[in-house]
Protein backbone atom coordinates (compact mmCIF):
# COMPACT_ATOMS: atom_id res chain seq x y z
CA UNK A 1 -2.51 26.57 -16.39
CA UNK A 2 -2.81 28.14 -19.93
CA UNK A 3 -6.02 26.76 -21.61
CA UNK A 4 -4.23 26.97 -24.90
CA UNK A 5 -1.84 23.86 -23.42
CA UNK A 6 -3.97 22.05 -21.80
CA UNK A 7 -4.09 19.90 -25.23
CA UNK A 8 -0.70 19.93 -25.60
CA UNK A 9 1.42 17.21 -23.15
CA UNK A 10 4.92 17.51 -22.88
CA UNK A 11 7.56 15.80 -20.68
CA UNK A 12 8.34 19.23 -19.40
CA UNK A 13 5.02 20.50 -17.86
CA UNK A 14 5.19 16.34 -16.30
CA UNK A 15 8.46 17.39 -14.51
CA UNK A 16 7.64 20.49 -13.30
CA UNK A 17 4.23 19.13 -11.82
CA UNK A 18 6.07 16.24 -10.34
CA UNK A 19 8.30 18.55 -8.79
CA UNK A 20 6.00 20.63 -7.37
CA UNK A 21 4.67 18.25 -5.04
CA UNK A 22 7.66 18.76 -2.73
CA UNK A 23 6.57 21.58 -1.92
CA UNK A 24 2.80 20.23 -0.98
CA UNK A 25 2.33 20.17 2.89
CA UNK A 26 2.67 16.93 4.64
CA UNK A 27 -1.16 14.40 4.65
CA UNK A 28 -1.23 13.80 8.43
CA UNK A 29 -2.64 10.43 9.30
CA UNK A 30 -5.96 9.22 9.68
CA UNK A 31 -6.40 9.69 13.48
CA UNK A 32 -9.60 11.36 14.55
CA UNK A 33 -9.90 14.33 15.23
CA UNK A 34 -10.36 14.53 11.20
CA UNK A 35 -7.41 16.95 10.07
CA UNK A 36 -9.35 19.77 8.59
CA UNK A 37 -8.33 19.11 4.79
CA UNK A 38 -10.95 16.73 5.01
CA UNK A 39 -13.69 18.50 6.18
CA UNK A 40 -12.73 20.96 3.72
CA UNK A 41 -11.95 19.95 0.41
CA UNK A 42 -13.15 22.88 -1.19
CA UNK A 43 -9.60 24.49 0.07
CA UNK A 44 -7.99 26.35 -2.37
CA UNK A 45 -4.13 24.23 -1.77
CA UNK A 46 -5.83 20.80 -1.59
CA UNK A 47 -8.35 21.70 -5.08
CA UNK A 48 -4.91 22.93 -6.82
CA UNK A 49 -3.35 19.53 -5.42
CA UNK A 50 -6.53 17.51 -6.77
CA UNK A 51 -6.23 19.40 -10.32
CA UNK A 52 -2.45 18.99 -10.50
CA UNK A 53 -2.53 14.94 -10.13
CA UNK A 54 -5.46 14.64 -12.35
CA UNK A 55 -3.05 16.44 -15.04
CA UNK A 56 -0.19 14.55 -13.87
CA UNK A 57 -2.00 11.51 -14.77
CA UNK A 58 -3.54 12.77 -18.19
CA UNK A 59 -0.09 14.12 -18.99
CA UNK A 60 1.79 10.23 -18.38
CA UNK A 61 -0.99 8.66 -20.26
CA UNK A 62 -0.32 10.91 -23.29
CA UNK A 63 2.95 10.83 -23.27
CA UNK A 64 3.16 7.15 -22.83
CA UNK A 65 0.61 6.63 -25.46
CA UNK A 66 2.29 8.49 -28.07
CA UNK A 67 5.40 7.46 -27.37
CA UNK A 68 4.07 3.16 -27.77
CA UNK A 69 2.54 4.68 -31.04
CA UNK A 70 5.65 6.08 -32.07
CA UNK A 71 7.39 2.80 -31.32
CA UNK A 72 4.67 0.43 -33.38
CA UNK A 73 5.17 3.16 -35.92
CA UNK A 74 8.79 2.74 -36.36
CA UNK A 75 9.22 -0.87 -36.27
CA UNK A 76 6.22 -1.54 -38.92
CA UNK A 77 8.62 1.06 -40.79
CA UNK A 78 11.21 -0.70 -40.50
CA UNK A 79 9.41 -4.06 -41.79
CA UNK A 80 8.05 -1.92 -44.74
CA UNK A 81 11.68 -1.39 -45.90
């Protein structure tokens, strides 16, 4: 990611995020032997999975937030006029 948008939240960067879990490789079960993603979180796929939902979830509650204040904005707006 570009450190000059990581302030910056935008439906499209949401999408694309979203979409790239597809291509993620399938969490196997819990059944022991431990699959080795566990033992190994420090993995390089499974950090950049960690990192991508942690933006994933910043980016919806941005978005979501400035789109409720956009709505409370409008409507007190419209009781203005």
């Amino acid at each position: 990611m570009d450190e000059n948008k990581l302030d910056i939240a935008t439906r499209e960067e949401l999408d694309q995020l979203i979409a790239d879990r597809e291509k993620d490789p399938p969490i196997p079960e819990y059944n022991y032997p431990k699959p080795s993603w566990i033992e190994d979180s420090g993995d390089t796929d499974r950090a950049w999975m960690r990192m991508r939902e942690r933006r994933i979830n910043h980016l919806e509650k941005r978005l979501d937030n400035a789109s409720r204040t956009m709505r409370h904005d409008f409507e007190n707006q419209q009781e203005i006029e």
